[in-house]
C-alpha atoms as a PDB file:
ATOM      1  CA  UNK A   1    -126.198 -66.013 -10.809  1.00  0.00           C
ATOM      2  CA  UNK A   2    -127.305 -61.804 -10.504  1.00  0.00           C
ATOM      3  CA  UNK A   3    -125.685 -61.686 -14.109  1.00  0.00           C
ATOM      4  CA  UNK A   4    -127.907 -64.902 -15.506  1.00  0.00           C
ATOM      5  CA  UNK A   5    -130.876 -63.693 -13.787  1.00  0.00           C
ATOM      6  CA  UNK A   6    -130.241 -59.890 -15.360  1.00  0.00           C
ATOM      7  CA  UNK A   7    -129.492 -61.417 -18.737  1.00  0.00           C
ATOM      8  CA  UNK A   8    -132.912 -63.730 -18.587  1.00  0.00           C
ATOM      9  CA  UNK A   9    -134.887 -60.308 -18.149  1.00  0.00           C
ATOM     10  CA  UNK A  10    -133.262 -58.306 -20.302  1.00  0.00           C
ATOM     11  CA  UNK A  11    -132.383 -60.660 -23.632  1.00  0.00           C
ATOM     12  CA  UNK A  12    -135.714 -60.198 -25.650  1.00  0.00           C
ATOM     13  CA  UNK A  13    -135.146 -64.307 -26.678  1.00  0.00           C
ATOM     14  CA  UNK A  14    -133.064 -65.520 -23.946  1.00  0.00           C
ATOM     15  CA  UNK A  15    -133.865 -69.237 -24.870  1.00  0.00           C
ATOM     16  CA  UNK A  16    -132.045 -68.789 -28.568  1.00  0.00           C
ATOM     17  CA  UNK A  17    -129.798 -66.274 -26.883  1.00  0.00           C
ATOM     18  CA  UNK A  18    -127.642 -67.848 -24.069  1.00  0.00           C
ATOM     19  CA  UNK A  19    -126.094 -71.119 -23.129  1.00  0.00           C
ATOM     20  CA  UNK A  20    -125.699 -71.286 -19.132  1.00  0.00           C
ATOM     21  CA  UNK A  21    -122.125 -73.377 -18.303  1.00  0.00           C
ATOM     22  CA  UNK A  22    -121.171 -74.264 -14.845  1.00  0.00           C
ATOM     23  CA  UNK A  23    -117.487 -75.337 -14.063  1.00  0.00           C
ATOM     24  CA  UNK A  24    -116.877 -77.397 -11.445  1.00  0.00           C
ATOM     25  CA  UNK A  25    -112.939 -77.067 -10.466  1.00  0.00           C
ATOM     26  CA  UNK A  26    -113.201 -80.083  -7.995  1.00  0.00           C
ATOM     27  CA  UNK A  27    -111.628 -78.297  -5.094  1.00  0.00           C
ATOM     28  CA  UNK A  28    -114.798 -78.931  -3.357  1.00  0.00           C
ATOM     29  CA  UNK A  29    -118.324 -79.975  -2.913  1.00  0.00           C
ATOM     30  CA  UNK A  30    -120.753 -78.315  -5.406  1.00  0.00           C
ATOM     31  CA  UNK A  31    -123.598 -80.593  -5.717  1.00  0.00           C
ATOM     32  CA  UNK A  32    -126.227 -78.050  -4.190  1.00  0.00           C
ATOM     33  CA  UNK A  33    -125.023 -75.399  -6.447  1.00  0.00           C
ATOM     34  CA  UNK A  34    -125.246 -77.758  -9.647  1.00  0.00           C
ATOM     35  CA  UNK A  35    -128.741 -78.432  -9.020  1.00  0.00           C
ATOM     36  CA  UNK A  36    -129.590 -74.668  -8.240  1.00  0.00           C
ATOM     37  CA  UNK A  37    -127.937 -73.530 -11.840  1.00  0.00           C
ATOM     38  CA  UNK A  38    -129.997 -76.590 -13.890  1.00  0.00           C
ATOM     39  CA  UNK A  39    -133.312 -76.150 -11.659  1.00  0.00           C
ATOM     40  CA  UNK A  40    -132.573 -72.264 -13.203  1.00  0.00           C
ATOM     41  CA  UNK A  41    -131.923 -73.010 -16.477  1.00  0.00           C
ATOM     42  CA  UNK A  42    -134.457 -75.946 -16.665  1.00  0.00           C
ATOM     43  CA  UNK A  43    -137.122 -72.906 -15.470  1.00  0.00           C
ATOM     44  CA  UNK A  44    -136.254 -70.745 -18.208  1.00  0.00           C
ATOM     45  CA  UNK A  45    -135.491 -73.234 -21.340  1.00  0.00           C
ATOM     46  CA  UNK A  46    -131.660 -72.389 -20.898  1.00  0.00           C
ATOM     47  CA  UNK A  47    -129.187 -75.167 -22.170  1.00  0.00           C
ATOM     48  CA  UNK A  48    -127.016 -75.592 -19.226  1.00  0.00           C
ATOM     49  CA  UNK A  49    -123.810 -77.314 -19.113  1.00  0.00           C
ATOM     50  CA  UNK A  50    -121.455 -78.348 -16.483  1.00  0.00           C
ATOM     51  CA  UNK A  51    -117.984 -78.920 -17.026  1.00  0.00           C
ATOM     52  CA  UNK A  52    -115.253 -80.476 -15.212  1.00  0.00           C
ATOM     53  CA  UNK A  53    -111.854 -78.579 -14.647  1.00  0.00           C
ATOM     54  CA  UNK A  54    -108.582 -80.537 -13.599  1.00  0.00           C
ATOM     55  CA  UNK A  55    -107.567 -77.167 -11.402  1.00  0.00           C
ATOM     56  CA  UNK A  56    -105.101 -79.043  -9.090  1.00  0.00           C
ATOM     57  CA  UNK A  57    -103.900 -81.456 -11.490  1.00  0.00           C
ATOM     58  CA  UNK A  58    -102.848 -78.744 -13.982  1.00  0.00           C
ATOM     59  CA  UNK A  59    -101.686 -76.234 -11.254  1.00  0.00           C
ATOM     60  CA  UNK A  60     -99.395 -79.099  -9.803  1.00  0.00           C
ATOM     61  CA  UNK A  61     -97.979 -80.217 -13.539  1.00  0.00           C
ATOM     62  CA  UNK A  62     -97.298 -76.508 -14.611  1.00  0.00           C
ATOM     63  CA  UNK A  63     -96.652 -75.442 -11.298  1.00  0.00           C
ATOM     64  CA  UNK A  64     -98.479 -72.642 -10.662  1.00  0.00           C
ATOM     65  CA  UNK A  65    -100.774 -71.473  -8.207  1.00  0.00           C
ATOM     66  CA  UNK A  66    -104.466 -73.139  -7.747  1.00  0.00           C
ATOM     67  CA  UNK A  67    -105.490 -69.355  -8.555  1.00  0.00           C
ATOM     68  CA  UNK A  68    -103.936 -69.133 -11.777  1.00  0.00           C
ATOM     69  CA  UNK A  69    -104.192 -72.749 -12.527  1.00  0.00           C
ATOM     70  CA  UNK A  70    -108.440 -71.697 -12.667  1.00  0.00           C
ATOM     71  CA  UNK A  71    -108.062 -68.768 -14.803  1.00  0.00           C
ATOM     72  CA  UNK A  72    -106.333 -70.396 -17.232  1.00  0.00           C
ATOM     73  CA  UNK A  73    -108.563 -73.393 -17.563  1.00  0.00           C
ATOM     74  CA  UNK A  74    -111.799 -71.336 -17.215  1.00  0.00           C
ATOM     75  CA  UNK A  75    -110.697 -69.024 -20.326  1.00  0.00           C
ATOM     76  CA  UNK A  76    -109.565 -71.987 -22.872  1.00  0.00           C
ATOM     77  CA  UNK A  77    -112.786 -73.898 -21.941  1.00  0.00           C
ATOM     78  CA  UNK A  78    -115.192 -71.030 -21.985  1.00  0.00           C
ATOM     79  CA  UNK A  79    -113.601 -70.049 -25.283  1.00  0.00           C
ATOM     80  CA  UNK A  80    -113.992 -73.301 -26.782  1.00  0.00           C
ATOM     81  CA  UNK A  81    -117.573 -74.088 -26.108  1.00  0.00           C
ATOM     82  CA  UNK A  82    -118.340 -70.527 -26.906  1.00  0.00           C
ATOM     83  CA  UNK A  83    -116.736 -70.823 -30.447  1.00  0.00           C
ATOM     84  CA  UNK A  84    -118.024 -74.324 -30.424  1.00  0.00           C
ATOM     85  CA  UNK A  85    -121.722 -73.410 -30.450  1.00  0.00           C
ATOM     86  CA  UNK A  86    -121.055 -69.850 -32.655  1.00  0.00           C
ATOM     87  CA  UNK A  87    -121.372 -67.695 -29.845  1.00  0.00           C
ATOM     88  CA  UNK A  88    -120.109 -63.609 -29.745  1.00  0.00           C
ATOM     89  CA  UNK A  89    -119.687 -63.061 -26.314  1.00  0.00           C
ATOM     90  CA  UNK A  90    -118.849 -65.007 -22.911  1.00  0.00           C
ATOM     91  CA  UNK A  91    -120.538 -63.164 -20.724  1.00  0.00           C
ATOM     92  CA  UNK A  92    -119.413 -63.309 -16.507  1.00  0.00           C
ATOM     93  CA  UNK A  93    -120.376 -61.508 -13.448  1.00  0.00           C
ATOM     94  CA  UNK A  94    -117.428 -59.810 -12.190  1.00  0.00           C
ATOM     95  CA  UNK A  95    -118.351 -56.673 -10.240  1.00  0.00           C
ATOM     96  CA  UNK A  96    -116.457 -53.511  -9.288  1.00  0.00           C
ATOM     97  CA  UNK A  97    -115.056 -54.955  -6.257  1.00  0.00           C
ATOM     98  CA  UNK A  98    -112.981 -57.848  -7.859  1.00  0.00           C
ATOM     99  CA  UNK A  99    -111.886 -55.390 -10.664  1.00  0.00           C
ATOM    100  CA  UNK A 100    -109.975 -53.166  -7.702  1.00  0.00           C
ATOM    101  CA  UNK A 101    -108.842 -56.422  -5.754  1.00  0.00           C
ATOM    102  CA  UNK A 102    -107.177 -57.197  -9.320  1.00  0.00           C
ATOM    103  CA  UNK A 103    -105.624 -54.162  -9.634  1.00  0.00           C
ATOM    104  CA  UNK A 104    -104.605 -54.640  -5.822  1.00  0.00           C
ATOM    105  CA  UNK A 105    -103.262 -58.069  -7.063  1.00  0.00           C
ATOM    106  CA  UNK A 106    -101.480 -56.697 -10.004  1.00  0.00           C
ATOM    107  CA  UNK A 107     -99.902 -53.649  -8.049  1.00  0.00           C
ATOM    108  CA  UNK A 108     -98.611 -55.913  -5.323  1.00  0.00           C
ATOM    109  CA  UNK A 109     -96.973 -58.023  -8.193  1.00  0.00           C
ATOM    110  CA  UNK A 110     -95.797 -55.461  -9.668  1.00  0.00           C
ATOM    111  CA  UNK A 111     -97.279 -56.774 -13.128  1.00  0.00           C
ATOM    112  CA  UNK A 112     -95.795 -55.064 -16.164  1.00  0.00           C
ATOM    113  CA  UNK A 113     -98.953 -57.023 -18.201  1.00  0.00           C
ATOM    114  CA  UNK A 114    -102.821 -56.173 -17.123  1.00  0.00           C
ATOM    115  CA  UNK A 115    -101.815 -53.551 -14.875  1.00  0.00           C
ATOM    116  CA  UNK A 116    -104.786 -51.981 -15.898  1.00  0.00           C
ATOM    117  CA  UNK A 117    -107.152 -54.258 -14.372  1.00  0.00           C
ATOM    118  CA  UNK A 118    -110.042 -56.137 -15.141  1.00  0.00           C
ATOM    119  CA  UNK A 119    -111.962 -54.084 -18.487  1.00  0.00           C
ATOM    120  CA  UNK A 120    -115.824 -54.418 -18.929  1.00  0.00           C
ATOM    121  CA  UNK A 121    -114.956 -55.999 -22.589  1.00  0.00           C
ATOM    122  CA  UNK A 122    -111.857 -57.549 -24.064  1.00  0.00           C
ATOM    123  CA  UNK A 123    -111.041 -59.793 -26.801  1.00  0.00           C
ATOM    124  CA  UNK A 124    -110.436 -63.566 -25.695  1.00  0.00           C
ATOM    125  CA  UNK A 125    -109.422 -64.242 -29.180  1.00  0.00           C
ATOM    126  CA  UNK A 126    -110.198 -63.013 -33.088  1.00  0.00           C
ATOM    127  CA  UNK A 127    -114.175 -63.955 -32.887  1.00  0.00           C
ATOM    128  CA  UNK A 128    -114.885 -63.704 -29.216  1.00  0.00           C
ATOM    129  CA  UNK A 129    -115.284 -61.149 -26.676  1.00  0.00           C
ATOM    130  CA  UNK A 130    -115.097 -61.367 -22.734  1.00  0.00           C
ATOM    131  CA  UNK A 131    -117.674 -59.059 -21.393  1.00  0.00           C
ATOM    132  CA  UNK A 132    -118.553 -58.014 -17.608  1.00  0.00           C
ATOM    133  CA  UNK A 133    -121.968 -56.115 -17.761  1.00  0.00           C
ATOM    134  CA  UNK A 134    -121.604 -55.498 -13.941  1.00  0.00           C
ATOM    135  CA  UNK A 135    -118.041 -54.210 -14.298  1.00  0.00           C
ATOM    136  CA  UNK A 136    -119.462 -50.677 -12.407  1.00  0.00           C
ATOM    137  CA  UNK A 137    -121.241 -52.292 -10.137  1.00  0.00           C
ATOM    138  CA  UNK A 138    -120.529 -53.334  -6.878  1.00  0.00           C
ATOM    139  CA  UNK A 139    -121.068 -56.305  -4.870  1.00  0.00           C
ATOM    140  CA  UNK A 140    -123.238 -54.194  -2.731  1.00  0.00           C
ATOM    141  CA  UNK A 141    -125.604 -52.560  -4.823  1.00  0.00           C
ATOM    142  CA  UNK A 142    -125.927 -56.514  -6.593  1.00  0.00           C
ATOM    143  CA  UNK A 143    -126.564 -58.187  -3.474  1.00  0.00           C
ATOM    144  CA  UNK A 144    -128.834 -55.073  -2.835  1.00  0.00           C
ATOM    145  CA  UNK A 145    -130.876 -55.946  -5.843  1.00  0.00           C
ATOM    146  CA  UNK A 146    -130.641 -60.060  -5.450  1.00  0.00           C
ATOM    147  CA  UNK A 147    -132.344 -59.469  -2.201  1.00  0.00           C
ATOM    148  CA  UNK A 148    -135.433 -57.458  -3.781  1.00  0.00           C
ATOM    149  CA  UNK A 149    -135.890 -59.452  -6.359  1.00  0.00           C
ATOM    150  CA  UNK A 150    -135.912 -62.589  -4.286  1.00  0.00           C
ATOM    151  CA  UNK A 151    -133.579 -64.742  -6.808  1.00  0.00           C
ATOM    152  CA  UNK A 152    -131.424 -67.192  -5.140  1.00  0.00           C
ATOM    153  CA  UNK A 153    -127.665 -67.408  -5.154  1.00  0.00           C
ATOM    154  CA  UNK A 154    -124.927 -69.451  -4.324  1.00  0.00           C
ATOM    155  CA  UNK A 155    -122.046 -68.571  -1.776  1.00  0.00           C
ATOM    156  CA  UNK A 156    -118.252 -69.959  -2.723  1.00  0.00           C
ATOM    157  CA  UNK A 157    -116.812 -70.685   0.611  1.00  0.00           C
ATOM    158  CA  UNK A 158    -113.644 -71.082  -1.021  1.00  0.00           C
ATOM    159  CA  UNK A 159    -113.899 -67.053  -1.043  1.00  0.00           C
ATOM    160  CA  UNK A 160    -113.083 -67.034   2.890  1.00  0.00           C
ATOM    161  CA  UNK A 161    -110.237 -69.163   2.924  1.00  0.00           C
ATOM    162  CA  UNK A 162    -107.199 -66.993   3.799  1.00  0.00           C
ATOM    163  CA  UNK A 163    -104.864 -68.984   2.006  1.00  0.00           C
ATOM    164  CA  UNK A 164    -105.769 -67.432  -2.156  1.00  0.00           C
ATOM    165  CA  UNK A 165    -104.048 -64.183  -2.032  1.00  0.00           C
ATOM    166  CA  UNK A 166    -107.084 -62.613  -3.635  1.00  0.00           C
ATOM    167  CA  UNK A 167    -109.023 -63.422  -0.523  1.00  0.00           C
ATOM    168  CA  UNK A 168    -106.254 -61.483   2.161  1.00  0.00           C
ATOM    169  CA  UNK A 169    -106.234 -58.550  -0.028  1.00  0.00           C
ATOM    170  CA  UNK A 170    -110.617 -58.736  -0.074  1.00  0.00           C
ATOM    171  CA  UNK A 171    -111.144 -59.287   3.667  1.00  0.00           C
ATOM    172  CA  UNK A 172    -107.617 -57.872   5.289  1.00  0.00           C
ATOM    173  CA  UNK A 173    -106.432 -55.111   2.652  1.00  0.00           C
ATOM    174  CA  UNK A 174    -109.359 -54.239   1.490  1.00  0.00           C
ATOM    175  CA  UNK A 175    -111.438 -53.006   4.720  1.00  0.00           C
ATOM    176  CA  UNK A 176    -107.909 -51.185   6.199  1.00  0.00           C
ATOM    177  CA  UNK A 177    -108.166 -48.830   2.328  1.00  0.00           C
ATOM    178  CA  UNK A 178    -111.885 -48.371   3.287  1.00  0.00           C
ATOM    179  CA  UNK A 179    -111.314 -47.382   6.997  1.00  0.00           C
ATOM    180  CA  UNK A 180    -108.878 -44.821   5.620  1.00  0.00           C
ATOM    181  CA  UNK A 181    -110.737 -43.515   2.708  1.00  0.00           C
ATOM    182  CA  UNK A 182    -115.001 -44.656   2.540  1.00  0.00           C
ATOM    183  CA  UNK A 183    -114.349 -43.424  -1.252  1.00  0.00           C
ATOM    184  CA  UNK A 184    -111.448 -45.686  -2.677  1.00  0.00           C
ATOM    185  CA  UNK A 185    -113.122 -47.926  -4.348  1.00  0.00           C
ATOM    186  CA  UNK A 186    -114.195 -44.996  -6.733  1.00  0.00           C
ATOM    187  CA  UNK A 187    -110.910 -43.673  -6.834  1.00  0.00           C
ATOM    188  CA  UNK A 188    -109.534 -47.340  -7.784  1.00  0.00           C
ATOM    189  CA  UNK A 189    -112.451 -47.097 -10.546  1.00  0.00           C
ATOM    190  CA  UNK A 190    -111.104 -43.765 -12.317  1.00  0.00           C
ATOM    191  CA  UNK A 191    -107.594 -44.691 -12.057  1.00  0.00           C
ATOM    192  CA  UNK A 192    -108.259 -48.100 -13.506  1.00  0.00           C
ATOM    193  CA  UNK A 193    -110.685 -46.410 -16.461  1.00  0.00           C
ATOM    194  CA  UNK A 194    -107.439 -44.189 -16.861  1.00  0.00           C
ATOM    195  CA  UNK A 195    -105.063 -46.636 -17.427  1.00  0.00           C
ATOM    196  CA  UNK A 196    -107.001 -48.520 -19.854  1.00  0.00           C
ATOM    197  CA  UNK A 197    -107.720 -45.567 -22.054  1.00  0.00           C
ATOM    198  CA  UNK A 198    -103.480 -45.066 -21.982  1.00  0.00           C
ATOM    199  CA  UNK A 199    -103.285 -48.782 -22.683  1.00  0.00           C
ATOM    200  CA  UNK A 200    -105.744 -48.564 -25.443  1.00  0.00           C
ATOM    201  CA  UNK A 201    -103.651 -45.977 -26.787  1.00  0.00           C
ATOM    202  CA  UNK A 202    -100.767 -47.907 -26.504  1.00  0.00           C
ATOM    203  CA  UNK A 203    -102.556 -50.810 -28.567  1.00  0.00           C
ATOM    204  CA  UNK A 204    -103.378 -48.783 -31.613  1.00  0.00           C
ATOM    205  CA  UNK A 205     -99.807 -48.374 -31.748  1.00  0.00           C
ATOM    206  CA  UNK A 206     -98.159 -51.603 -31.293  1.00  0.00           C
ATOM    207  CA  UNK A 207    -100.820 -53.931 -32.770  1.00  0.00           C
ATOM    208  CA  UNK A 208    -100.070 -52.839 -36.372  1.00  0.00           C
ATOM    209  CA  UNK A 209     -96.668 -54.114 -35.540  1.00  0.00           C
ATOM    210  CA  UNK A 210     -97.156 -57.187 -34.273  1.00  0.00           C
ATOM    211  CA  UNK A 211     -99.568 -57.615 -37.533  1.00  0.00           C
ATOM    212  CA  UNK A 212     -95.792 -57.378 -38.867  1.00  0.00           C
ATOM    213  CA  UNK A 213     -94.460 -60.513 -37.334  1.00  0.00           C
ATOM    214  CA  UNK A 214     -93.452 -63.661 -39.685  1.00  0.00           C
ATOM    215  CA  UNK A 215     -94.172 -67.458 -38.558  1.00  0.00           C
ATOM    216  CA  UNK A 216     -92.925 -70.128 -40.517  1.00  0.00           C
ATOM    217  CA  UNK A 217     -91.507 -73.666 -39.826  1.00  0.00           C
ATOM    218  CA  UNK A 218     -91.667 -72.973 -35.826  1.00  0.00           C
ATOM    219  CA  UNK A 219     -89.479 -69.480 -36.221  1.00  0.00           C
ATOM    220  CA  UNK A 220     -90.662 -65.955 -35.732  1.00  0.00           C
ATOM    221  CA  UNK A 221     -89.248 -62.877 -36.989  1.00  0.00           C
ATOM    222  CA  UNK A 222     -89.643 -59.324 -37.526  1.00  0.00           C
ATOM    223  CA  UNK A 223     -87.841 -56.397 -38.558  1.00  0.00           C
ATOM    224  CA  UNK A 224     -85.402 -54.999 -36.466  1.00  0.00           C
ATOM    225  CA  UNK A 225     -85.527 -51.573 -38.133  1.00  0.00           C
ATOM    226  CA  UNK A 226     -89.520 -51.677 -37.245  1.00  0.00           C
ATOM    227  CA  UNK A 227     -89.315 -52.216 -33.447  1.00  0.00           C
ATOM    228  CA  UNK A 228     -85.960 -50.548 -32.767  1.00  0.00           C
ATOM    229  CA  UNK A 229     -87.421 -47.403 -34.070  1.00  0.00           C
ATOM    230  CA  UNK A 230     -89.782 -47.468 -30.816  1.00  0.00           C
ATOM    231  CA  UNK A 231     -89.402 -45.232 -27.815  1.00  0.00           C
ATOM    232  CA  UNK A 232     -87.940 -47.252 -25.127  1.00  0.00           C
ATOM    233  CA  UNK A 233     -92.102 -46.819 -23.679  1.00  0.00           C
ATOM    234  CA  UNK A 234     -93.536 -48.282 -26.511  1.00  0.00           C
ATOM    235  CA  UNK A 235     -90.833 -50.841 -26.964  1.00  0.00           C
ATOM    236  CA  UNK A 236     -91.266 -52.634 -23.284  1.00  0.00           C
ATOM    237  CA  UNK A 237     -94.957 -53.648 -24.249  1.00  0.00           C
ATOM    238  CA  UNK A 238     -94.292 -54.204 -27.298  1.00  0.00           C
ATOM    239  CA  UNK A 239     -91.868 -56.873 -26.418  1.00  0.00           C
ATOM    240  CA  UNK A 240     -93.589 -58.047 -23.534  1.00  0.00           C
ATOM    241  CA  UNK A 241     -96.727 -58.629 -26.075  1.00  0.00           C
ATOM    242  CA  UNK A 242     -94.565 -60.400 -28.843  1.00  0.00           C
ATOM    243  CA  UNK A 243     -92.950 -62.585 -26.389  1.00  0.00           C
ATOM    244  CA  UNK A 244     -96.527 -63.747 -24.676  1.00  0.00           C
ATOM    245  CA  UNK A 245     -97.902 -63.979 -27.889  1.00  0.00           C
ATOM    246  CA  UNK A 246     -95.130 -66.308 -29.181  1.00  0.00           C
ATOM    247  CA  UNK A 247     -93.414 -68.072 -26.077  1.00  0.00           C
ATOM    248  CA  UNK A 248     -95.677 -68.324 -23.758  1.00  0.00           C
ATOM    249  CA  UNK A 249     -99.118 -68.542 -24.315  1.00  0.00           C
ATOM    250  CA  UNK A 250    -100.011 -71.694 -22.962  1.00  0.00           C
ATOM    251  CA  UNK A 251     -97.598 -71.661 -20.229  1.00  0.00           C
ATOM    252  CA  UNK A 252     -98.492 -70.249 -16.370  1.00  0.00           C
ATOM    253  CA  UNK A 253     -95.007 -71.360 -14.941  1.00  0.00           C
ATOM    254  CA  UNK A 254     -93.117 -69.604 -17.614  1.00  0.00           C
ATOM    255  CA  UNK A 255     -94.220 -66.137 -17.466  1.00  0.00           C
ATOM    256  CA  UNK A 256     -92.065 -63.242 -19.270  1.00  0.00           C
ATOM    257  CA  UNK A 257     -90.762 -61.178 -16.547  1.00  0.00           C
ATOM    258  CA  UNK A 258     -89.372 -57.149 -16.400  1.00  0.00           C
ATOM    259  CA  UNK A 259     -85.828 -58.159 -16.199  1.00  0.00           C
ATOM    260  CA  UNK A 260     -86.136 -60.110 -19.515  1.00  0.00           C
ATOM    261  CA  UNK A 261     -87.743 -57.524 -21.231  1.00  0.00           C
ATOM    262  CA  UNK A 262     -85.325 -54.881 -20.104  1.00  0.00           C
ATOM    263  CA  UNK A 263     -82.468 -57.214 -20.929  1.00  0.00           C
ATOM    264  CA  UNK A 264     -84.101 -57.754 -25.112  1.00  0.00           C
ATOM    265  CA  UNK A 265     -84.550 -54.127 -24.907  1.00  0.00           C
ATOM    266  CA  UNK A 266     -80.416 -53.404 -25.146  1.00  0.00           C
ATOM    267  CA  UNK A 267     -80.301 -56.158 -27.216  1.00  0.00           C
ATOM    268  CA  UNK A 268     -82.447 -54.679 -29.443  1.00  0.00           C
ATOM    269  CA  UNK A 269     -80.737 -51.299 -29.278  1.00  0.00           C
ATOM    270  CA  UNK A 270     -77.279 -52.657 -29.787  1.00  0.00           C
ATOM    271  CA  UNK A 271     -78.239 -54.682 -32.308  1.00  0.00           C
ATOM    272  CA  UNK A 272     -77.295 -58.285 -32.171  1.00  0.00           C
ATOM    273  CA  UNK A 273     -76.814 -60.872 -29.300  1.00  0.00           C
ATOM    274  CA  UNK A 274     -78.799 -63.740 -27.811  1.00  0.00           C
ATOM    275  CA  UNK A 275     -81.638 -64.401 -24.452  1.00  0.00           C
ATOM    276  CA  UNK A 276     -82.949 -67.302 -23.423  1.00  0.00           C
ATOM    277  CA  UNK A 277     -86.156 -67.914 -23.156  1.00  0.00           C
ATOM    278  CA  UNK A 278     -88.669 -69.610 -20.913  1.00  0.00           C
ATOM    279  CA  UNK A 279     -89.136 -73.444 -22.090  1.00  0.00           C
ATOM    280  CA  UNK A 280     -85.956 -73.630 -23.598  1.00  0.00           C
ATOM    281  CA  UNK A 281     -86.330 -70.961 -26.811  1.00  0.00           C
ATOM    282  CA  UNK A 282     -84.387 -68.028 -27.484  1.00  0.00           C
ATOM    283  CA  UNK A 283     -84.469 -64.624 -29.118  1.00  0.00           C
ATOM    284  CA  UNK A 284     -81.446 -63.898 -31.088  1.00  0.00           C
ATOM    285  CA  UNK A 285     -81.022 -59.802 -32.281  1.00  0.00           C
ATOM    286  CA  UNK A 286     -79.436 -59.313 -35.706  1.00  0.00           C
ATOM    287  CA  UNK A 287     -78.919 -56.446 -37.440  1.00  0.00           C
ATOM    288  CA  UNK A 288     -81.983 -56.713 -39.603  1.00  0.00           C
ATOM    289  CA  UNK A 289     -83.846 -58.918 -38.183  1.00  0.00           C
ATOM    290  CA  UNK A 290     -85.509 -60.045 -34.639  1.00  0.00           C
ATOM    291  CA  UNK A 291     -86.047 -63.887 -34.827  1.00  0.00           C
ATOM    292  CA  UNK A 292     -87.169 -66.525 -32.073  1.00  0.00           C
ATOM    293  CA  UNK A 293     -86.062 -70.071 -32.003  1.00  0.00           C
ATOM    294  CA  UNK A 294     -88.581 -72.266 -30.232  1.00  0.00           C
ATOM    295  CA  UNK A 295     -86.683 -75.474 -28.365  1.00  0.00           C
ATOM    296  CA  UNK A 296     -84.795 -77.600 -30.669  1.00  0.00           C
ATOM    297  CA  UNK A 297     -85.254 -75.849 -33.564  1.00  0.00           C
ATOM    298  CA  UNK A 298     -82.582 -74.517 -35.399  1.00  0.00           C
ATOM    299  CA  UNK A 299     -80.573 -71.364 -36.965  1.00  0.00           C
ATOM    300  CA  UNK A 300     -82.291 -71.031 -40.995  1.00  0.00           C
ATOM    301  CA  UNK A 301     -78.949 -70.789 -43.412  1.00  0.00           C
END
């Protein structure tokens, strides 16, 4: 609620401006906070609207966690009502501190895909753009600010319960990294700025590429000669981007992983052979070409 209240004093027309959505992800009780966000927008001419998410429903058929099972769902709806209504941007309130818990998360996975952490703006698809205005800020300093200003603001409980993995690494991990250093958190800020500079580096290589890849009657393909002439550390992302662009990107429970990659890698290098893919696909190497089957679908003559 800061980043609504921020965006109301800020936006010259906020009225023609912004659309305020609330999603509920029926894990809990939210009725106060429903009222609070249309009371808000109702005060300022806002068009609110509050969605339903199926969170454990969706988590439980693709089995994934109730975490991840969120995300998901909160990006393809967000995405939809913002491209439904013509919007630019979907605008959210993450701060500083939940970009370093993510790239706590991330480490502790040992993610070879958004290692770099949360970025202030990213693409959530051709027309629309994810943007954190208070991606420098931290909770701190907004709480700090919430409290002069005298706007109200709505606590998650959910953000206590020890069993969400971001949650242990916020109030057990977190205040250990502080006891030892007071200045991590910056430190976790320039590293993470760091690594997305490399990574968007490593984009304006491997995007043109992908810009390469053929889709036609369910198969891709692309030139082998194009990707195998990639350094072995522009080759792992670029594989690891082709494959979640193609195989998996409606699919939590079926997530590429490094041992796939690594494996399509000395395919790719050898020059023919087969892997199997999550949700029954494949990727087949030839000497020419780089083609996946999706399930069911078969080997063109």
């Amino acid at each position: 609620m800061a980043a609504l209240h921020w965006l109301i004093h800020f936006l010259n027309d906020p009225q023609s401006q912004l659309r305020v959505v609330y999603l509920d992800h029926q894990l809990r009780e939210v009725g106060h906070e429903k009222a609070l966000i249309l009371a808000l927008g109702n005060q300022y001419g806002l068009k609110t609207h509050i969605r339903k998410l199926p969170v454990q429903v969706y988590a439980t058929r693709h089995r994934c966690s109730i975490e991840t099972a969120g995300r998901h769902l909160r990006r393809r709806l967000l995405a939809h009502l913002a491209n439904g209504h013509g919007a630019s941007a979907v605008i959210t309130a993450h701060h500083r501190d939940d970009a370093c818990e993510s790239l706590m998360m991330q480490l502790l996975r040992g993610a070879k895909s958004g290692w770099v952490g949360m970025r202030p703006i990213q693409s959530l698809d051709q027309h629309l753009q994810l943007v954190r205005p208070l991606m420098a800020t931290t909770k701190s300093e907004i709480l700090k600010v919430v409290e002069e200003q005298g706007w109200q603001y709505c606590v998650d409980p959910t953000n206590a319960d020890p069993s969400f993995t971001r949650n242990r690494i916020r109030h057990q991990l977190m205040p250990h990294l502080e006891k030892l250093d007071p200045n991590y958190a910056d430190k976790f800020w320039k590293t993470m700025t760091y690594l997305q500079e490399v990574s968007l580096g490593i984009d304006d290589t491997i995007l043109p590429i992908l810009a390469q890849v053929e889709v036609e009657n369910g198969q891709v393909q692309i030139s082998r000669e194009v990707v195998s002439a990639l350094p072995d550390w522009l080759l792992k992302p670029f594989l690891l981007r082709f494959l979640q662009r193609h195989v998996t990107p409606d699919q939590p429970d079926k997530q590429i992983v490094d041992v796939q990659v690594s494996n399509i890698v000395k395919l790719v290098r050898r020059g023919f052979g087969q892997w199997s893919l999550p949700g029954g696909g494949r990727l087949e190497v030839e000497k020419s070409r780089i083609i996946l089957y999706d399930n069911g679908c078969e080997k063109p003559s």
